[in-house]
PDB file of N, CA and C in Angstrom:
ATOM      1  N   UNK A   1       0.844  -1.185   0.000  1.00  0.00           N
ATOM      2  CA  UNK A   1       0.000   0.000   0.000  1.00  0.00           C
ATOM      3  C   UNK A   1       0.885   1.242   0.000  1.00  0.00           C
ATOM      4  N   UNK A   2       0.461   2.279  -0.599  1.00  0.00           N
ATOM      5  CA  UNK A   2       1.491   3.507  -0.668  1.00  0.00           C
ATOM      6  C   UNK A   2       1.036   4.300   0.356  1.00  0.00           C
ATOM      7  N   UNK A   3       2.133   4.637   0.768  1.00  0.00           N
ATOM      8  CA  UNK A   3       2.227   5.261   2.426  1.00  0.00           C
ATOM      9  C   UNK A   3       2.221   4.858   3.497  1.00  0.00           C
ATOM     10  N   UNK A   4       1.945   3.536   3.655  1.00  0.00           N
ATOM     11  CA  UNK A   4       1.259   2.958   5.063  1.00  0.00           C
ATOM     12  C   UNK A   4       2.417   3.464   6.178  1.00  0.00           C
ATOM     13  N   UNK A   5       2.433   4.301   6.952  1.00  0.00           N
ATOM     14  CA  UNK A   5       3.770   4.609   7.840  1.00  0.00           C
ATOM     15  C   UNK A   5       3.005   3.744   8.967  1.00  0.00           C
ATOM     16  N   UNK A   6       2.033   3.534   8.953  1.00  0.00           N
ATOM     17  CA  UNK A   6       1.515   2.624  10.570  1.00  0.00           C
ATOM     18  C   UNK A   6       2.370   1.264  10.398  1.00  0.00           C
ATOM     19  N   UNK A   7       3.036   1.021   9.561  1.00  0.00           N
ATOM     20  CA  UNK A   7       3.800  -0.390   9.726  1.00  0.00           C
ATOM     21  C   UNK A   7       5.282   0.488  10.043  1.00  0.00           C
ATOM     22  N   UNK A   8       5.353   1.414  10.373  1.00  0.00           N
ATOM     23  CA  UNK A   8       6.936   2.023  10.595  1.00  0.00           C
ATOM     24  C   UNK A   8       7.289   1.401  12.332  1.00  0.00           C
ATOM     25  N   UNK A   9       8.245   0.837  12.602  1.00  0.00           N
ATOM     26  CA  UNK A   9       8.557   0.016  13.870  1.00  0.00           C
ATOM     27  C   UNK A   9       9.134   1.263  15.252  1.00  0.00           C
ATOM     28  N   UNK A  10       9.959   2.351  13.777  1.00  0.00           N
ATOM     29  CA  UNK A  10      10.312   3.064  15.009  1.00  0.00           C
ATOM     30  C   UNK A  10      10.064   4.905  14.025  1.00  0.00           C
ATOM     31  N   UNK A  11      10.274   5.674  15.091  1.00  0.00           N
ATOM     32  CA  UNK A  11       9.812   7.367  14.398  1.00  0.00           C
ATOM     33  C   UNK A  11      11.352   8.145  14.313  1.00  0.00           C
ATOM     34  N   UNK A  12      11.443   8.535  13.807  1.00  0.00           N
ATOM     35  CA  UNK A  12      12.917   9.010  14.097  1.00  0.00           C
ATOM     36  C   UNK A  12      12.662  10.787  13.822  1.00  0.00           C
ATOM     37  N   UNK A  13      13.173  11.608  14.108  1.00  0.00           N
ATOM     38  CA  UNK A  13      13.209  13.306  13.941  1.00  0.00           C
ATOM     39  C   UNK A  13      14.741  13.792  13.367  1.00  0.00           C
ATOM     40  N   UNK A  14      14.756  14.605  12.598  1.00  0.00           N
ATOM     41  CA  UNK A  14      16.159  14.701  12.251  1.00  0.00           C
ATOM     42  C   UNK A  14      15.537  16.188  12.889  1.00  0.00           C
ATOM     43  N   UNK A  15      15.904  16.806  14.051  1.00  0.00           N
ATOM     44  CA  UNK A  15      16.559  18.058  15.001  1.00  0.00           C
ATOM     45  C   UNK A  15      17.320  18.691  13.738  1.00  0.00           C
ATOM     46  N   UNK A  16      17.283  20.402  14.285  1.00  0.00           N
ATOM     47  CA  UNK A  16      17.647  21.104  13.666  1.00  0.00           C
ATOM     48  C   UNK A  16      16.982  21.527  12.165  1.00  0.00           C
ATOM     49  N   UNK A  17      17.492  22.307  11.276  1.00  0.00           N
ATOM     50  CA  UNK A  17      17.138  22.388  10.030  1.00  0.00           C
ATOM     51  C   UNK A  17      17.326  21.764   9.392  1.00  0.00           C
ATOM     52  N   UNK A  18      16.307  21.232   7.841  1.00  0.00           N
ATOM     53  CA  UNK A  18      16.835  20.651   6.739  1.00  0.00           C
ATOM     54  C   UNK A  18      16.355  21.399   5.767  1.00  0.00           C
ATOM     55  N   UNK A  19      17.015  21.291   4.632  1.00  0.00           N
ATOM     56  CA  UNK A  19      17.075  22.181   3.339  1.00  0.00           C
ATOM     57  C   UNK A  19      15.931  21.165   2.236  1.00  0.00           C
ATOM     58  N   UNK A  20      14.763  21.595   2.298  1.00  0.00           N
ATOM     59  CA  UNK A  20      13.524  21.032   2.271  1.00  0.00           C
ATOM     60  C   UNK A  20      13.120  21.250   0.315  1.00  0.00           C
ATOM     61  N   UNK A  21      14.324  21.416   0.110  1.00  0.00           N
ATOM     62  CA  UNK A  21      14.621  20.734  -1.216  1.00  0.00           C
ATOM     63  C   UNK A  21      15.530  19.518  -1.363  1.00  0.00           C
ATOM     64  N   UNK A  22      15.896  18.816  -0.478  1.00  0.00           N
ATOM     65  CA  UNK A  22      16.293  17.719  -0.814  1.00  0.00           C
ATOM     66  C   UNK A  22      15.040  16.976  -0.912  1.00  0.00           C
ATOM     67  N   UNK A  23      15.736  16.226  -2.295  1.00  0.00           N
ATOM     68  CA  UNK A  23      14.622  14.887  -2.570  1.00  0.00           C
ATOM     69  C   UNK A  23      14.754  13.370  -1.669  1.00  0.00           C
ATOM     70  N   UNK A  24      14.307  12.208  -2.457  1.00  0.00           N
ATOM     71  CA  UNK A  24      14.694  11.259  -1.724  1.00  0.00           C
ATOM     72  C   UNK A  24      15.735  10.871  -1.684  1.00  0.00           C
ATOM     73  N   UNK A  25      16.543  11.270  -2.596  1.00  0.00           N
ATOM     74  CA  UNK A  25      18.025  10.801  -2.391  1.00  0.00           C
ATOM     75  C   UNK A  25      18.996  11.582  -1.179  1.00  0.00           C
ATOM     76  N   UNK A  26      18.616  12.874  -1.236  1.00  0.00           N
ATOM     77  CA  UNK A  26      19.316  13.617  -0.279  1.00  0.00           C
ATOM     78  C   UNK A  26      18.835  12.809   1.535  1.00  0.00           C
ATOM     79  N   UNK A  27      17.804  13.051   1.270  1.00  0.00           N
ATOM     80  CA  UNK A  27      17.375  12.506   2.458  1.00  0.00           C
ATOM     81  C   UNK A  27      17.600  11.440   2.774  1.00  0.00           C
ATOM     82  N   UNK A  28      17.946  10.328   2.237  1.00  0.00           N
ATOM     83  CA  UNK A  28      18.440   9.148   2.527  1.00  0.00           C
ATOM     84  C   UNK A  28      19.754   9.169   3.057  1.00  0.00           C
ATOM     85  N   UNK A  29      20.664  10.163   2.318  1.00  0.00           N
ATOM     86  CA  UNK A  29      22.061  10.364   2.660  1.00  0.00           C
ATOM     87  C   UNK A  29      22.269  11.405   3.669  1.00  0.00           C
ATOM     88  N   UNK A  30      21.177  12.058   4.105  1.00  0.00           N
ATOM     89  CA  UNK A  30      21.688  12.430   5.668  1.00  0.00           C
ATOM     90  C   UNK A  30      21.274  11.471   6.575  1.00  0.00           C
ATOM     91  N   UNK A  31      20.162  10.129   6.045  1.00  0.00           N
ATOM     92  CA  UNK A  31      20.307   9.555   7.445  1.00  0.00           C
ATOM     93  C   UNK A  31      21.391   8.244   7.915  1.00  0.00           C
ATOM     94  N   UNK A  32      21.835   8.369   6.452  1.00  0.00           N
ATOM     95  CA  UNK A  32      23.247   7.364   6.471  1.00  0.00           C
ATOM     96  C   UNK A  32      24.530   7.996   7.007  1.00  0.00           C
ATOM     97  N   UNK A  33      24.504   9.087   6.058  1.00  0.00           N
ATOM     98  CA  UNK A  33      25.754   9.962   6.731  1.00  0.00           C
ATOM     99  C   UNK A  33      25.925  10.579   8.233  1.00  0.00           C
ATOM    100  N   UNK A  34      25.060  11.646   8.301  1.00  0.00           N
ATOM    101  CA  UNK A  34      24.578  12.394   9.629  1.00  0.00           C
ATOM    102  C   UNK A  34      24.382  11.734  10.841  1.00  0.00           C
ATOM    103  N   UNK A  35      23.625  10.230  10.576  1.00  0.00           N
ATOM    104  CA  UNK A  35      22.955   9.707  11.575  1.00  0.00           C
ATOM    105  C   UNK A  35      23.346   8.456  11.838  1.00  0.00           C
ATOM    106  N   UNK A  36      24.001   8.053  10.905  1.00  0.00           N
ATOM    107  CA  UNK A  36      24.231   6.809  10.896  1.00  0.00           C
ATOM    108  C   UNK A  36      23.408   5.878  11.220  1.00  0.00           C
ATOM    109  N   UNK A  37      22.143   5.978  10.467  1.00  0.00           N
ATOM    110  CA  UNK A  37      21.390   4.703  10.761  1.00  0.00           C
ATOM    111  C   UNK A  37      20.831   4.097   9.078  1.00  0.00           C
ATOM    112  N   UNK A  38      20.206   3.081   8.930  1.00  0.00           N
ATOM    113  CA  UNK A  38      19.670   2.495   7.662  1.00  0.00           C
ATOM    114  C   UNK A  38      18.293   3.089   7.021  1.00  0.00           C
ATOM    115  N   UNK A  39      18.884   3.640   6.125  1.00  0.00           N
ATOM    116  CA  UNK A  39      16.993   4.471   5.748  1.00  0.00           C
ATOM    117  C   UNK A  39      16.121   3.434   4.969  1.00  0.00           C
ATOM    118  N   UNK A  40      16.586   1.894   4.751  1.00  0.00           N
ATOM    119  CA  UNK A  40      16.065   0.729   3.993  1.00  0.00           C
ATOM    120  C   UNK A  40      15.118   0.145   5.834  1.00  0.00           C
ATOM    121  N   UNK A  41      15.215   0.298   6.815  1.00  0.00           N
ATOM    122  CA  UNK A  41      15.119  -0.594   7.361  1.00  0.00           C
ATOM    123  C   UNK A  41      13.037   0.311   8.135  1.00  0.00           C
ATOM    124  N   UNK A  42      12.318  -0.580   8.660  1.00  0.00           N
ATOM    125  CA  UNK A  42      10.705   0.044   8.904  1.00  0.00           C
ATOM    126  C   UNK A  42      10.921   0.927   9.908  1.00  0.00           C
ATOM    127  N   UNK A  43      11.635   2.315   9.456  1.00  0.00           N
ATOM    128  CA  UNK A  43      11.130   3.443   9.988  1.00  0.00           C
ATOM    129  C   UNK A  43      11.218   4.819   9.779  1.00  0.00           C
ATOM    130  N   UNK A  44      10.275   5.836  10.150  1.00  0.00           N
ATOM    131  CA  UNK A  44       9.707   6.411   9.597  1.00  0.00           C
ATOM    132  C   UNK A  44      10.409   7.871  10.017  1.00  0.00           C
ATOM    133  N   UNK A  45      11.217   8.552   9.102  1.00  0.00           N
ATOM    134  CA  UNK A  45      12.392   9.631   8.748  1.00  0.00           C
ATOM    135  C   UNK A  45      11.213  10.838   9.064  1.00  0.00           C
ATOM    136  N   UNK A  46      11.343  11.927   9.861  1.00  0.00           N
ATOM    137  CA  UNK A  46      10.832  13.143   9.319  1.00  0.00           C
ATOM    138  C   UNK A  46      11.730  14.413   9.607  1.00  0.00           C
ATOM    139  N   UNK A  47      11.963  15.130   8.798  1.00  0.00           N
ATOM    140  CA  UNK A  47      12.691  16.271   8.596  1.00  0.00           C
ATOM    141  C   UNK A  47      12.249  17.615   8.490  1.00  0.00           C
ATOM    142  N   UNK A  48      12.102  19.097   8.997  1.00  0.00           N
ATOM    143  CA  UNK A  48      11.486  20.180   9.243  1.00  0.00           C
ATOM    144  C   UNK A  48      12.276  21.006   8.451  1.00  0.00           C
ATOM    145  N   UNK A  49      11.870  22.148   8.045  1.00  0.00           N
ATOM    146  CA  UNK A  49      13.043  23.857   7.411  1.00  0.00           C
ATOM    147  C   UNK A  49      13.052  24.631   7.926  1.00  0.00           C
ATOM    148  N   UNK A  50      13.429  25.469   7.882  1.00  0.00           N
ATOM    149  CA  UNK A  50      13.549  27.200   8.905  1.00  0.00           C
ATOM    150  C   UNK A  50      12.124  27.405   8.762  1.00  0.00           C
ATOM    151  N   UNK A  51      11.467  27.422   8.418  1.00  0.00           N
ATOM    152  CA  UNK A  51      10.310  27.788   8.723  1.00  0.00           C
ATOM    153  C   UNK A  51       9.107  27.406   9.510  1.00  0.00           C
ATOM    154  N   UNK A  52       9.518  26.062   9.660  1.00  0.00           N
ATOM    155  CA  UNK A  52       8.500  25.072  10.554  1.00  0.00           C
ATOM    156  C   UNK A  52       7.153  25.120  10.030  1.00  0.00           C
ATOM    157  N   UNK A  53       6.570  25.434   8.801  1.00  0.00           N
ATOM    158  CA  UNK A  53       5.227  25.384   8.122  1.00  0.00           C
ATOM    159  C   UNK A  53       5.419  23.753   6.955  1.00  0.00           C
ATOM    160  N   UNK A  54       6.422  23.058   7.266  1.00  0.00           N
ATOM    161  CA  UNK A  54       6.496  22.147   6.468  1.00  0.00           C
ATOM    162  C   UNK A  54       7.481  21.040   6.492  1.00  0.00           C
ATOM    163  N   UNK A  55       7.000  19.758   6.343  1.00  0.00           N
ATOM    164  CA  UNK A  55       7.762  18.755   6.665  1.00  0.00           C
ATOM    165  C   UNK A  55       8.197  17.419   5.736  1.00  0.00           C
ATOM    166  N   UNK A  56       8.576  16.574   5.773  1.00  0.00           N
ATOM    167  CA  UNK A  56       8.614  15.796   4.976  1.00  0.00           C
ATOM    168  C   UNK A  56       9.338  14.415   5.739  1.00  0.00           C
ATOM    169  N   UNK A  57       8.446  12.921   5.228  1.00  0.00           N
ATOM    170  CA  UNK A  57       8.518  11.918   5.721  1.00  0.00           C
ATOM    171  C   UNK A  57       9.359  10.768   4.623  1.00  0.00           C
ATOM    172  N   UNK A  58      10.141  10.357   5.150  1.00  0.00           N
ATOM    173  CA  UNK A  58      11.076   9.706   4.249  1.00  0.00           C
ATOM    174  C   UNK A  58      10.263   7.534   4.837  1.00  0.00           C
ATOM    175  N   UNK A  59       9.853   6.842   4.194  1.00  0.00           N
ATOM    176  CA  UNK A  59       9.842   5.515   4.275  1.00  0.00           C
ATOM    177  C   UNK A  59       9.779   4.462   3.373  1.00  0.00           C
ATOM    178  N   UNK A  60      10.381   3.493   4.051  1.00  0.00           N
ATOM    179  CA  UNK A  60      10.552   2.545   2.943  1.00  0.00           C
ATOM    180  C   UNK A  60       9.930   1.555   2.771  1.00  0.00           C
ATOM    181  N   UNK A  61       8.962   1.412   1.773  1.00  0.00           N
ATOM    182  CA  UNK A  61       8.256  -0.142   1.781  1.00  0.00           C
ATOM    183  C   UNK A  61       9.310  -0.807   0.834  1.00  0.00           C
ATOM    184  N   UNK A  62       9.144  -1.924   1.077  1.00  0.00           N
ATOM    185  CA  UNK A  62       9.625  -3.395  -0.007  1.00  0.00           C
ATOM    186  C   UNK A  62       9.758  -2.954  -1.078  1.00  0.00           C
ATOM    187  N   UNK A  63       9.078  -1.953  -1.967  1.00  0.00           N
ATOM    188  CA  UNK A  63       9.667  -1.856  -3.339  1.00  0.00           C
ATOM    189  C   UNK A  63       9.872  -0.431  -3.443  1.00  0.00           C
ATOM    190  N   UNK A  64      10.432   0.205  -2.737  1.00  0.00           N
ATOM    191  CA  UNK A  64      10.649   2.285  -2.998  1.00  0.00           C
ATOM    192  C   UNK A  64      10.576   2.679  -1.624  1.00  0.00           C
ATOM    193  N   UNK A  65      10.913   3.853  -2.082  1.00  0.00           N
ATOM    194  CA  UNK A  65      10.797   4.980  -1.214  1.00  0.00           C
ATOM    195  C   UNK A  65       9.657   5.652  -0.982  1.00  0.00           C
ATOM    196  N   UNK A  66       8.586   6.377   0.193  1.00  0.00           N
ATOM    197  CA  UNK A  66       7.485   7.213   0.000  1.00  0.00           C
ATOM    198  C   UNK A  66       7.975   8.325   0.673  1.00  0.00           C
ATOM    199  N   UNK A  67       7.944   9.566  -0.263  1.00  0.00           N
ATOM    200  CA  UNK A  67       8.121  10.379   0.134  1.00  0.00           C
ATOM    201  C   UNK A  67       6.819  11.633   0.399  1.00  0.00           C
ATOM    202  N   UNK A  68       6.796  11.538   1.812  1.00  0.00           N
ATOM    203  CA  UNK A  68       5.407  12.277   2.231  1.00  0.00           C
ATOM    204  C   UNK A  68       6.181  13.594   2.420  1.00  0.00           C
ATOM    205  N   UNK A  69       5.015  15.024   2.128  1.00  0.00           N
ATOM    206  CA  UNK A  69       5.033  16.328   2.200  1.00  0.00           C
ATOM    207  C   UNK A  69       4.003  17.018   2.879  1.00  0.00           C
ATOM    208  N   UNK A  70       3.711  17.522   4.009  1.00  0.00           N
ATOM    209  CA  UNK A  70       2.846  18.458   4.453  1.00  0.00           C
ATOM    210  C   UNK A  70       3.242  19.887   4.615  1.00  0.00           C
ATOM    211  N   UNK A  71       2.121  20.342   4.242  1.00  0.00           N
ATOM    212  CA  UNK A  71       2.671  22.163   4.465  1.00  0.00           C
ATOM    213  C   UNK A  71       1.496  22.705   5.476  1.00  0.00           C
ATOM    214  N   UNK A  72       1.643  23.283   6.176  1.00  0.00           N
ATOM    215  CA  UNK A  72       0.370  23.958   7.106  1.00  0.00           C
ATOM    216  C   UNK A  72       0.079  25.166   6.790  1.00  0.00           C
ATOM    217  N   UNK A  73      -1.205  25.370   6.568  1.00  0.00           N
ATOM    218  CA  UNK A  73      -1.711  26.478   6.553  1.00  0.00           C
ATOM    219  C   UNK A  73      -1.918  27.946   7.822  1.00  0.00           C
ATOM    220  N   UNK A  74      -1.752  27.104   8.370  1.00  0.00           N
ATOM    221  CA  UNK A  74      -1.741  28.191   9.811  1.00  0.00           C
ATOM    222  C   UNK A  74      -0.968  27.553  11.041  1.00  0.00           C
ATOM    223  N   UNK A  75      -0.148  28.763  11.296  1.00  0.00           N
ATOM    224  CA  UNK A  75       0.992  27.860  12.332  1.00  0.00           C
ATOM    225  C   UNK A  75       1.799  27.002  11.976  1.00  0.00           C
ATOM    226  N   UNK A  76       2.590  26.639  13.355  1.00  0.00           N
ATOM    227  CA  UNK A  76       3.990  26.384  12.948  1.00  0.00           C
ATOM    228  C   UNK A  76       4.049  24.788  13.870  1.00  0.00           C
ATOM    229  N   UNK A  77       4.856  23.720  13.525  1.00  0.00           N
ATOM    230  CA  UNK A  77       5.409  22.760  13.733  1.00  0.00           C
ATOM    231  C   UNK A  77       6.202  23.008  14.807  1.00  0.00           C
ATOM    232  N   UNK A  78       6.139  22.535  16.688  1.00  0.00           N
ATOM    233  CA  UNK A  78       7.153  22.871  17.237  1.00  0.00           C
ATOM    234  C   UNK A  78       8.280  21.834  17.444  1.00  0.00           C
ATOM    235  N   UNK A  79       9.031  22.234  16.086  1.00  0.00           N
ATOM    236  CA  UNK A  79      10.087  21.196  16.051  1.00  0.00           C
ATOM    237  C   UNK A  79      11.833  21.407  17.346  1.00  0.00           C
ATOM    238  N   UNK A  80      11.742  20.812  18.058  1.00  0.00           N
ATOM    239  CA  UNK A  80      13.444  20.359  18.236  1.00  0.00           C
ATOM    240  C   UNK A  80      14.620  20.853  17.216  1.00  0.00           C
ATOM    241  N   UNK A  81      15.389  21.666  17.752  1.00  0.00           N
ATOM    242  CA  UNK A  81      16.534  22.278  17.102  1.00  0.00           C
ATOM    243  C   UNK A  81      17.860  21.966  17.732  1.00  0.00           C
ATOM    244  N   UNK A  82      18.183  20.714  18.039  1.00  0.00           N
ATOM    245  CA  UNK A  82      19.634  20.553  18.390  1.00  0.00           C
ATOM    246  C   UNK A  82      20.226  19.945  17.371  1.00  0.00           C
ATOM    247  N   UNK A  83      21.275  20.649  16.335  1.00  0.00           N
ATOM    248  CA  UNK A  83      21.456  20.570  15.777  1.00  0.00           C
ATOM    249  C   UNK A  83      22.166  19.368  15.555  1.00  0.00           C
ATOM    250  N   UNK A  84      22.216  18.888  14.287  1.00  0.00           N
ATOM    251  CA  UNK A  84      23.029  17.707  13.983  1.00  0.00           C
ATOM    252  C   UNK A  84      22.322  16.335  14.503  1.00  0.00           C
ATOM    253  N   UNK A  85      21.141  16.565  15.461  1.00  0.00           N
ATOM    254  CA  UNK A  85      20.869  15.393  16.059  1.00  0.00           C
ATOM    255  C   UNK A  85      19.224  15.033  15.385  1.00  0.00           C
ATOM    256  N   UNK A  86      19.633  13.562  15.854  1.00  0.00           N
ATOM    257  CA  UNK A  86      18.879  12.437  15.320  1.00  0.00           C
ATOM    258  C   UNK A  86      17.362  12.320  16.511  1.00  0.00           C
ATOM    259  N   UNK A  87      16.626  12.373  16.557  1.00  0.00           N
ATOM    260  CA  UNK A  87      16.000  11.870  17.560  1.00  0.00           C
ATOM    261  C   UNK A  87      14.723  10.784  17.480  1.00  0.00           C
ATOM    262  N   UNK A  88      14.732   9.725  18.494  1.00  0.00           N
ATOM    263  CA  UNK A  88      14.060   8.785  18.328  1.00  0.00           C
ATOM    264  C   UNK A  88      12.622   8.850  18.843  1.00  0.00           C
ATOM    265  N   UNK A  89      11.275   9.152  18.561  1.00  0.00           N
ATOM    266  CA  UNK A  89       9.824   9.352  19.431  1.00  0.00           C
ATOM    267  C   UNK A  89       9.293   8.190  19.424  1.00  0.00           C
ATOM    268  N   UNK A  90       8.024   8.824  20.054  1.00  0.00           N
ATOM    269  CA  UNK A  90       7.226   7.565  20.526  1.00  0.00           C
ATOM    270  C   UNK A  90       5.642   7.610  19.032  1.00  0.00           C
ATOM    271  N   UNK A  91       4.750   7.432  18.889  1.00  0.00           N
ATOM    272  CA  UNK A  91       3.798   7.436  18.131  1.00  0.00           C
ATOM    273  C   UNK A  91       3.223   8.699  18.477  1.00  0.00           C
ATOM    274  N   UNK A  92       2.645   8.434  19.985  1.00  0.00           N
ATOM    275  CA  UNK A  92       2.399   9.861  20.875  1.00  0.00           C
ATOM    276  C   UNK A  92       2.983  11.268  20.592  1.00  0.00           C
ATOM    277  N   UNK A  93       4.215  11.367  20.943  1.00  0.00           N
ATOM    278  CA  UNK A  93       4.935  11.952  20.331  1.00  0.00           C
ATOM    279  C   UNK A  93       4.742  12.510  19.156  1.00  0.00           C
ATOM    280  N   UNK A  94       4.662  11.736  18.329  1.00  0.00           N
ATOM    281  CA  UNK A  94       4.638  12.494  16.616  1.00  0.00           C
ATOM    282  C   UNK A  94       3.109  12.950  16.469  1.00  0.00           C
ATOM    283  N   UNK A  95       1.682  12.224  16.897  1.00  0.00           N
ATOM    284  CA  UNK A  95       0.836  12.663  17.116  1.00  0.00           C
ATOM    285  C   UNK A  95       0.785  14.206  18.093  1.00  0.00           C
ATOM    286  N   UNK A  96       1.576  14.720  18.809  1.00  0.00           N
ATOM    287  CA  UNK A  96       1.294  15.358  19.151  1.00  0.00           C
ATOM    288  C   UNK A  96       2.634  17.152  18.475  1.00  0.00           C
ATOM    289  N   UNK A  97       3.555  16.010  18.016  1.00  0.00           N
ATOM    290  CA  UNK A  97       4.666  17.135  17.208  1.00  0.00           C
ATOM    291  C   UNK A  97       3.073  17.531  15.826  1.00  0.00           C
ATOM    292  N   UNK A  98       2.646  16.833  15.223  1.00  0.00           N
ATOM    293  CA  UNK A  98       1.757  16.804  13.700  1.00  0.00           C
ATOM    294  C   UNK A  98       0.343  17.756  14.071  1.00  0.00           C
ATOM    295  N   UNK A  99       0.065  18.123  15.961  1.00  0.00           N
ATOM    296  CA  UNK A  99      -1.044  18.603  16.270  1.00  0.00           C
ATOM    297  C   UNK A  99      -0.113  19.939  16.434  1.00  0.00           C
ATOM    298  N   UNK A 100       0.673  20.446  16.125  1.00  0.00           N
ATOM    299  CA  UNK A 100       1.600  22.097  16.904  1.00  0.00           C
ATOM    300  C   UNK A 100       1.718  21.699  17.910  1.00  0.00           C
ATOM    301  N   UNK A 101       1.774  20.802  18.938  1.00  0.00           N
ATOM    302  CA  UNK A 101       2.562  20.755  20.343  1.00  0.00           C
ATOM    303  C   UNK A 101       4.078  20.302  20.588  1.00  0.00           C
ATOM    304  N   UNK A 102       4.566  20.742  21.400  1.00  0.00           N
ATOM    305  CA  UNK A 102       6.232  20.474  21.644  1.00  0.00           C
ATOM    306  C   UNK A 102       6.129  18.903  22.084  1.00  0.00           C
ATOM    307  N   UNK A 103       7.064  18.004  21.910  1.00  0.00           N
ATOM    308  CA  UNK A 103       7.368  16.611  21.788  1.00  0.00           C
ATOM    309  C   UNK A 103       7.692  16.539  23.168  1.00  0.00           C
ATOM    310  N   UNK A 104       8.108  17.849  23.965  1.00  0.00           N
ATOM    311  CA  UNK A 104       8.291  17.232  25.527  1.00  0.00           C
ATOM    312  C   UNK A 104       7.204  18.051  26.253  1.00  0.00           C
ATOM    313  N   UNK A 105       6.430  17.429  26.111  1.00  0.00           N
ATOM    314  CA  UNK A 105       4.863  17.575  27.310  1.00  0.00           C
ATOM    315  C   UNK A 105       5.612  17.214  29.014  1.00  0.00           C
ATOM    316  N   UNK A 106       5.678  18.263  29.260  1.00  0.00           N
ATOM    317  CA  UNK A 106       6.187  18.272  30.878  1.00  0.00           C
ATOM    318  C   UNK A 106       4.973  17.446  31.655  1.00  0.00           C
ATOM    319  N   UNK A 107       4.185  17.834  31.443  1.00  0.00           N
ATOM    320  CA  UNK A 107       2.677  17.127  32.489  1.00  0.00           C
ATOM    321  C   UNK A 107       2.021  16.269  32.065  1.00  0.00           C
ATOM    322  N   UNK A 108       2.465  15.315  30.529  1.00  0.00           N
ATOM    323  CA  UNK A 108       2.028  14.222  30.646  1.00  0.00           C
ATOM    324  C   UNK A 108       2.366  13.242  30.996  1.00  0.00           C
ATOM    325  N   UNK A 109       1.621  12.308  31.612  1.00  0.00           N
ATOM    326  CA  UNK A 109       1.746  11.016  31.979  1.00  0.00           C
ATOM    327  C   UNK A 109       3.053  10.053  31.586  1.00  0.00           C
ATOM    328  N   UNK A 110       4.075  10.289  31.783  1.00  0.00           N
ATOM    329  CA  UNK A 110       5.081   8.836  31.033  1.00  0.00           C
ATOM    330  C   UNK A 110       4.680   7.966  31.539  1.00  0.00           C
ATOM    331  N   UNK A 111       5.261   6.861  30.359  1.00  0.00           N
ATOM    332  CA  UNK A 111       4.793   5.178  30.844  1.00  0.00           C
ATOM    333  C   UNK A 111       5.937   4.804  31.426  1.00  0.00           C
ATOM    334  N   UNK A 112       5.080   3.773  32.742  1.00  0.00           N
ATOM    335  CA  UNK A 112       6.097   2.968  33.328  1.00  0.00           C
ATOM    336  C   UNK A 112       6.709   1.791  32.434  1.00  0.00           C
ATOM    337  N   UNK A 113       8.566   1.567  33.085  1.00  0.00           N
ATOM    338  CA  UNK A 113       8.792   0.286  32.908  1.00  0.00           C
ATOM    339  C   UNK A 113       8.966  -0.735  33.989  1.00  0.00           C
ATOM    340  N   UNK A 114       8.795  -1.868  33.324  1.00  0.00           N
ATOM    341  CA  UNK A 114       8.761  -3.171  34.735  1.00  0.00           C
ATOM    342  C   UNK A 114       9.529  -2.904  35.640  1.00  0.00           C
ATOM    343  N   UNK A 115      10.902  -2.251  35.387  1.00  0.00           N
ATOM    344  CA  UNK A 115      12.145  -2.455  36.148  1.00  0.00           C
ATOM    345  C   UNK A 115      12.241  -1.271  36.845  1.00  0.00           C
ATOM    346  N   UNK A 116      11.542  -0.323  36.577  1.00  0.00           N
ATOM    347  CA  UNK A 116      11.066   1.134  37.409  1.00  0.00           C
ATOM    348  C   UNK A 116      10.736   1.170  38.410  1.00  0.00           C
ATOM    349  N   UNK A 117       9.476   0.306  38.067  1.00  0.00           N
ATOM    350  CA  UNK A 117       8.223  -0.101  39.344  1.00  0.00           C
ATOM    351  C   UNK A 117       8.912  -0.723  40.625  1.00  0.00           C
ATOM    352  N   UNK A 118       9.350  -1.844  40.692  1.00  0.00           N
ATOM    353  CA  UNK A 118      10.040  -2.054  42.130  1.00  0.00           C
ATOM    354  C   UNK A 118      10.935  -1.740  42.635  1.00  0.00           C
TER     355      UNK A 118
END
């Protein structure tokens, strides 16, 4: 199916600016180069520009690349700016980066782990 990112295993953020004319090739080669991780493997690349009105999703099914584009009409994306860095979210997370909210919600709820608890 074209697009399906709900089969993406993990979310990844490329922090900082990207030059939102790179195509799929560019984008593949900052997440090999920059990041050092596999842009072939189920998960789901997104990259922001100086402007934060627009984004773009890099994934890979079995036969290509999908390269997703949103632009917003009102307001801005509150993206993470440490530069050079890679960052890994949760689903939550990107649901709530894709609504204009910041990715670190101070007052929500984190989930426990087993090894926390006792």
């Amino acid at each position: 199916m074209l697009g399906d990112i709900s089969k993406a295993e993990q979310v990844y953020i490329s922090c900082g600016y990207t030059d939102m004319r790179k195509s799929i090739d560019g984008l593949a080669a900052i997440i090999q180069q920059n990041f050092q991780l596999n842009p072939f493997q189920k998960s789901l690349f997104l990259f922001c520009g100086k402007r934060c009105d627009r984004l773009k999703a890099l994934y890979w099914e079995e036969d290509g690349f999908v390269l997703l584009y949103k632009r917003l009409e009102n307001g801005r994306f509150q993206w993470p700016r440490n530069e050079d860095a890679v960052r890994n979210i949760s689903w939550q997370e990107l649901r709530w980066l894709l609504e204009g909210l910041s990715i670190d919600q101070p007052k929500a709820v984190k989930k426990a782990h087993a090894d926390s608890i006792l």
